[in-house]
C-alpha atoms as a PDB file:
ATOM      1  CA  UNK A   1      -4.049  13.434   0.328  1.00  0.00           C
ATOM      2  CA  UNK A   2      -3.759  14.530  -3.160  1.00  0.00           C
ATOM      3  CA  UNK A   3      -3.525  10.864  -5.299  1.00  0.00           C
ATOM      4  CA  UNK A   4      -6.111  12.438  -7.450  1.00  0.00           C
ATOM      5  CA  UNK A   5      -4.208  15.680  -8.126  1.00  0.00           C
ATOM      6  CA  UNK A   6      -0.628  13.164  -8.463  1.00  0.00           C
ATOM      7  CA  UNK A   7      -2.533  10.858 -11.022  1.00  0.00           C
ATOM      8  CA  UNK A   8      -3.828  14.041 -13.139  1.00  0.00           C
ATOM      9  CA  UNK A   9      -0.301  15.820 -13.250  1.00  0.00           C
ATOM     10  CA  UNK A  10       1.593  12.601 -14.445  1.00  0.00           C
ATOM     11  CA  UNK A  11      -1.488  11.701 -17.252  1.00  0.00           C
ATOM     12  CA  UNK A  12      -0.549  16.103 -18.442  1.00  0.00           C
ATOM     13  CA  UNK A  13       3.142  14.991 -18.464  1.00  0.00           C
ATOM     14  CA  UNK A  14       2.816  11.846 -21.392  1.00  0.00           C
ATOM     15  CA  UNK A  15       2.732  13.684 -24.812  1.00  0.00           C
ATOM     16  CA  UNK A  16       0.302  11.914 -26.995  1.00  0.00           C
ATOM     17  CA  UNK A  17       1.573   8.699 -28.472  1.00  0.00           C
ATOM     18  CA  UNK A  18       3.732   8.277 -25.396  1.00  0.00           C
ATOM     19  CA  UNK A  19       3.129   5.767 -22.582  1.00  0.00           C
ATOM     20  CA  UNK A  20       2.976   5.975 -18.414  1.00  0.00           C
ATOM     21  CA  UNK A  21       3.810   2.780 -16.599  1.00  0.00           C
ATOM     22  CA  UNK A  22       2.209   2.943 -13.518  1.00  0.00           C
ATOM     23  CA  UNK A  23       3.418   0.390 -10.153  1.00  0.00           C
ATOM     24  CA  UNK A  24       1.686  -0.476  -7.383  1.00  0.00           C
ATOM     25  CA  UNK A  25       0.751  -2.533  -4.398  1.00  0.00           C
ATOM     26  CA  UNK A  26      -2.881  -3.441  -3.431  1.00  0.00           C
ATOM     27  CA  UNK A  27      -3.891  -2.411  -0.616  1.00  0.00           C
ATOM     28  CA  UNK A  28      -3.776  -5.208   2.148  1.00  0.00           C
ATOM     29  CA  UNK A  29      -7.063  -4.247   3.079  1.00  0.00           C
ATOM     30  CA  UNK A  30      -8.332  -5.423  -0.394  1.00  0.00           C
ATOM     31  CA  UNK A  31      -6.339  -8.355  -0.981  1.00  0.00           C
ATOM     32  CA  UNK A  32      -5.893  -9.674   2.286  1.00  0.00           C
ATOM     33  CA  UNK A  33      -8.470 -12.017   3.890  1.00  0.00           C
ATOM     34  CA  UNK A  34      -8.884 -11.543   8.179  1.00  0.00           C
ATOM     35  CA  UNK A  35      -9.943 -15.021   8.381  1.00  0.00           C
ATOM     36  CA  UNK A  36      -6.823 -16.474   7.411  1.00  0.00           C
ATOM     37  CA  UNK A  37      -4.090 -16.140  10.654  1.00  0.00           C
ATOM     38  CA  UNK A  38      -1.116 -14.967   8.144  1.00  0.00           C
ATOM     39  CA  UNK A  39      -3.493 -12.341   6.594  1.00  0.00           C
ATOM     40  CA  UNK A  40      -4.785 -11.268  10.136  1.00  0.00           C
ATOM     41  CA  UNK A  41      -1.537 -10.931  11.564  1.00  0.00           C
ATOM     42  CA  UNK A  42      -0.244  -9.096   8.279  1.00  0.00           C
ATOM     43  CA  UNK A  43      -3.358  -6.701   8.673  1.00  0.00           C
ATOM     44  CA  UNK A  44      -2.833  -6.073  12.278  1.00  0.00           C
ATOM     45  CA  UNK A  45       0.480  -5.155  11.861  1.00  0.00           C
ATOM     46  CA  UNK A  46      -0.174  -3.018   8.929  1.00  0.00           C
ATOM     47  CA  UNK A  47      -2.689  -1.125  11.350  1.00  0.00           C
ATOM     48  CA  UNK A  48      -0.758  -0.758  14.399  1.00  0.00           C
ATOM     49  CA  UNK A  49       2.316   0.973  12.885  1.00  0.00           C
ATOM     50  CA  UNK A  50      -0.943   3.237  11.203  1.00  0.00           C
ATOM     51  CA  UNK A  51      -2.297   3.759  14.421  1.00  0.00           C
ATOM     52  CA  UNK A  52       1.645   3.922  16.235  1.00  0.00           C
ATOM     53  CA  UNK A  53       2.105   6.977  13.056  1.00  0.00           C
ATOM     54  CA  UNK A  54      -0.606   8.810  13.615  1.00  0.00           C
ATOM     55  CA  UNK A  55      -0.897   8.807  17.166  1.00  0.00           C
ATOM     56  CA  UNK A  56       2.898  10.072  17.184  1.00  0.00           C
ATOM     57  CA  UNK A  57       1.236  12.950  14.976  1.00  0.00           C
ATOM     58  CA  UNK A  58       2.779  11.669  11.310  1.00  0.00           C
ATOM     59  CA  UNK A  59       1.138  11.225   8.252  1.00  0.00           C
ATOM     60  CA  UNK A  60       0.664   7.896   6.969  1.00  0.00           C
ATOM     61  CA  UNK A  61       0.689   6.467   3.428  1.00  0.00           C
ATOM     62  CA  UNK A  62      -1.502   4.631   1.195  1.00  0.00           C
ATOM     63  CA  UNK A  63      -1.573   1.918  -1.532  1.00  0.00           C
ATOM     64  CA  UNK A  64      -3.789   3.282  -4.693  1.00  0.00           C
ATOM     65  CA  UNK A  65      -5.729   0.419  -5.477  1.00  0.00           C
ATOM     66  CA  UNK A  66      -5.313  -1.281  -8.892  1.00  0.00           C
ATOM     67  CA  UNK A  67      -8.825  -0.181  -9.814  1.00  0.00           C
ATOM     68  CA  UNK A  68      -8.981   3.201  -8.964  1.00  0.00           C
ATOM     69  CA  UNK A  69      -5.910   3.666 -10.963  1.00  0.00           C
ATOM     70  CA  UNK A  70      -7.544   1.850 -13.801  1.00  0.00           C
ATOM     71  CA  UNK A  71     -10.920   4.496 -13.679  1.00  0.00           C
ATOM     72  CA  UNK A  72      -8.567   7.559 -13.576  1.00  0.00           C
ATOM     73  CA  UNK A  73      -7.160   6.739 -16.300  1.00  0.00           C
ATOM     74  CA  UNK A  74     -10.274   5.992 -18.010  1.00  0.00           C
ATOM     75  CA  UNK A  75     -11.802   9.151 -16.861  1.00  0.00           C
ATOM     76  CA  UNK A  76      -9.371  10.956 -18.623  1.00  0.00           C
ATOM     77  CA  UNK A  77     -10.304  10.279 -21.886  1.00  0.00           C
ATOM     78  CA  UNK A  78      -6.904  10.829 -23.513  1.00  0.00           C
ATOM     79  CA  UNK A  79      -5.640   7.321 -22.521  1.00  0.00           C
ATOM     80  CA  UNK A  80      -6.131   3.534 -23.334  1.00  0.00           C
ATOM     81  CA  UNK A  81      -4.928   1.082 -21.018  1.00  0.00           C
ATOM     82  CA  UNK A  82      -2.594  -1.508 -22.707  1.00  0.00           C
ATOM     83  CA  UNK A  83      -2.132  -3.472 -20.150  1.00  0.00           C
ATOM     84  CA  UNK A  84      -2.700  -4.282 -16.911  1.00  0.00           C
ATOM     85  CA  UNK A  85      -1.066  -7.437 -14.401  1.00  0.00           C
ATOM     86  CA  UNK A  86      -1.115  -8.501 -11.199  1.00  0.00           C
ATOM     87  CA  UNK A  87       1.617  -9.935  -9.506  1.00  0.00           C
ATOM     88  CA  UNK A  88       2.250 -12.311  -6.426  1.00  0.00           C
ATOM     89  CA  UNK A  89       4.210 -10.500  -3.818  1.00  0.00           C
ATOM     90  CA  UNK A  90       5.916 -13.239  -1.348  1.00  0.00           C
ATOM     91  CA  UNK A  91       6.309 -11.819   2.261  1.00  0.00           C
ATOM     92  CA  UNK A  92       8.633 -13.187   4.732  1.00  0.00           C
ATOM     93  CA  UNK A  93       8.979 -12.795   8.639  1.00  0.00           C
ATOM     94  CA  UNK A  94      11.715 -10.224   7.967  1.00  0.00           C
ATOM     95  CA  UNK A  95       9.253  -8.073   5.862  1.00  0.00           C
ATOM     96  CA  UNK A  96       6.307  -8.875   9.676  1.00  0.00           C
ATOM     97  CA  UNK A  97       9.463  -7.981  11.902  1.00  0.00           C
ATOM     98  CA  UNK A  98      10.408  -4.576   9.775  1.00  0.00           C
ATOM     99  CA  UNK A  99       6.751  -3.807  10.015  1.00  0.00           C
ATOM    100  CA  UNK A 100       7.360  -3.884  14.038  1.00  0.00           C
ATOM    101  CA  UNK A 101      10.352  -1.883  13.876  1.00  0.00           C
ATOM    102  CA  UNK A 102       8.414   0.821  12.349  1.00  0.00           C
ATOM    103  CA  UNK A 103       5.439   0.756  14.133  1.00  0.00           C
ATOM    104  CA  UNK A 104       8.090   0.592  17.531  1.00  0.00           C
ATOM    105  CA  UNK A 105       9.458   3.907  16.181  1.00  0.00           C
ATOM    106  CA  UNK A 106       6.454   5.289  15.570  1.00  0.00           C
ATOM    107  CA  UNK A 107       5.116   4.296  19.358  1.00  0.00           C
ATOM    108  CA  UNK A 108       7.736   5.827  20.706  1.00  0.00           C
ATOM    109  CA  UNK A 109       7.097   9.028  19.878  1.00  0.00           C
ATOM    110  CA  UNK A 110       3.654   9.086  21.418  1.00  0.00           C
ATOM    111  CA  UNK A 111       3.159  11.733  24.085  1.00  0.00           C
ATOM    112  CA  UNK A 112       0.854  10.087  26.043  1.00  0.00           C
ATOM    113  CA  UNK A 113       2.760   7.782  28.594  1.00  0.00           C
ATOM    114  CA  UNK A 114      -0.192   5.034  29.011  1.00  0.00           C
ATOM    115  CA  UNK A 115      -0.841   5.079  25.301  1.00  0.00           C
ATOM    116  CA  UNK A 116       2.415   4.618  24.481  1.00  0.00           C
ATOM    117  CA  UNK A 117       3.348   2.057  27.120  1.00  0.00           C
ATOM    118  CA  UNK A 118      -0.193  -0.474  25.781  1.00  0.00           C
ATOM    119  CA  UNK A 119       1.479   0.456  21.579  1.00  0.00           C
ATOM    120  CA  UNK A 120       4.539  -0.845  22.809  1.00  0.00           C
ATOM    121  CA  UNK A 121       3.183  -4.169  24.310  1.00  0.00           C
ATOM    122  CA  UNK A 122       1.046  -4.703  21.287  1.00  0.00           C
ATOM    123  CA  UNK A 123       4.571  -4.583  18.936  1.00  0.00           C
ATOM    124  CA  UNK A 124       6.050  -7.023  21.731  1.00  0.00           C
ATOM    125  CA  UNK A 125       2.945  -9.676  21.073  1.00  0.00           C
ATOM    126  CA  UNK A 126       2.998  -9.090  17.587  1.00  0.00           C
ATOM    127  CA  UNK A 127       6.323  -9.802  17.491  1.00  0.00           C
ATOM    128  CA  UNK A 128       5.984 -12.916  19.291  1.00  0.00           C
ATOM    129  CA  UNK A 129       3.412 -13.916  17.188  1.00  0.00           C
ATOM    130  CA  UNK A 130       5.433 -13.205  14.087  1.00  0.00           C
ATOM    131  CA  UNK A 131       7.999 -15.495  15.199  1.00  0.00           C
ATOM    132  CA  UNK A 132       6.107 -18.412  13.508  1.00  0.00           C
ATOM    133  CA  UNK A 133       5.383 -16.729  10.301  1.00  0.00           C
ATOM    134  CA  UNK A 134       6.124 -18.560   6.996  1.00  0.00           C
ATOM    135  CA  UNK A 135       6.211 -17.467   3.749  1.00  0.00           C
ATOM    136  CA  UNK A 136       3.567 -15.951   2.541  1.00  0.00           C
ATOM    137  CA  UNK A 137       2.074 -14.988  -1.548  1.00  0.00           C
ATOM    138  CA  UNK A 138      -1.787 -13.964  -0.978  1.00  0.00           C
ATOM    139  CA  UNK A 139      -0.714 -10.128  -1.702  1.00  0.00           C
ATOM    140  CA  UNK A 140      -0.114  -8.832  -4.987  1.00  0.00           C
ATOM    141  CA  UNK A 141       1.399  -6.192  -6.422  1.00  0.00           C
ATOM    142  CA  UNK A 142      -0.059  -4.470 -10.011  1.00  0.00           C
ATOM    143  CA  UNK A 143       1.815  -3.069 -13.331  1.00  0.00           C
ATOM    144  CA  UNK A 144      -0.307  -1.068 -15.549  1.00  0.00           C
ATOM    145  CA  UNK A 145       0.883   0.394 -18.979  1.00  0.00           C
ATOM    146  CA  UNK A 146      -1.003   3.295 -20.457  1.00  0.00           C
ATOM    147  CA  UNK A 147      -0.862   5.339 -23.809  1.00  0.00           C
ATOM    148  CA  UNK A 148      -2.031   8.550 -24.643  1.00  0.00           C
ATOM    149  CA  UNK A 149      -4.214   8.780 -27.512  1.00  0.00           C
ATOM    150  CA  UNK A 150      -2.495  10.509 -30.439  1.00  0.00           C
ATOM    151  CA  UNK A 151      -4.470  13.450 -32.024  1.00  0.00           C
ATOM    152  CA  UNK A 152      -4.265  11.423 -34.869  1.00  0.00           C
ATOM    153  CA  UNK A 153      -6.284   8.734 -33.419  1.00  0.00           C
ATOM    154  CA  UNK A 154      -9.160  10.783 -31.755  1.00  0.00           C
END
């Protein structure tokens, strides 16, 4: 998908001395833990508008994980890390229901009629089940500040 390429091209564009703030989300998948119901459900949704995206023949998008950003930048050998954070990210039954919306969208774009009849139910259950969904703070987003290395410096 290119991240790799993306992370090189914006480490080129800091001059040295200069610094790259890089944002992010963890990936669910990481963070998340299936055993817990609000996780689950915030998984399964998470996959079915995947699935619902793919199956309609999009592209879907990914999280870069907190440390693989960390060893690019490493790997370059031009930057220091400054600092990095993590940050609680509160999700709401709004954020489960918008989710559904999207993965509806996406289902209904599916060519094949049984496939895209048994997406659509799954939204419909999810949605149900989302209807008791609190808050919830288990995900986190990340902040990480880098600097180039001045010539000076090396």
């Amino acid at each position: 998908y290119g991240e790799d390429e993306m992370m090189a091209r914006l480490l080129r564009a800091v001059k040295p001395g200069g610094f790259l703030v890089l944002v992010g989300i963890e990936p669910y998948e990481q963070a998340l833990d299936p055993a817990d119901a609000q996780d689950a459900l915030i998984l399964e949704v998470e996959a079915l508008g995947d699935a619902c995206a793919v199956l309609a023949g999009h592209r879907t998008y990914r999280e870069l994980p907190q440390e693989w950003v960390l060893r690019q930048i490493a790997r370059s050998g031009d930057f220091r890390t400054v600092s990095a954070r993590e940050f609680p990210m509160t999700l709401k039954g709004s954020y489960v229901n918008s989710q559904l919306d999207f993965a509806h969208k996406e289902a209904t774009q599916i060519s094949d009629a049984g496939l895209r009849k048994t997406m659509l139910e799954r939204v419909g259950q999810l949605r149900n089940s989302a209807k008791s969904f609190g808050v919830h703070s288990r995900a986190k987003n990340y902040a990480i500040v880098a600097q180039r290395i001045a010539s000076s410096e090396r």
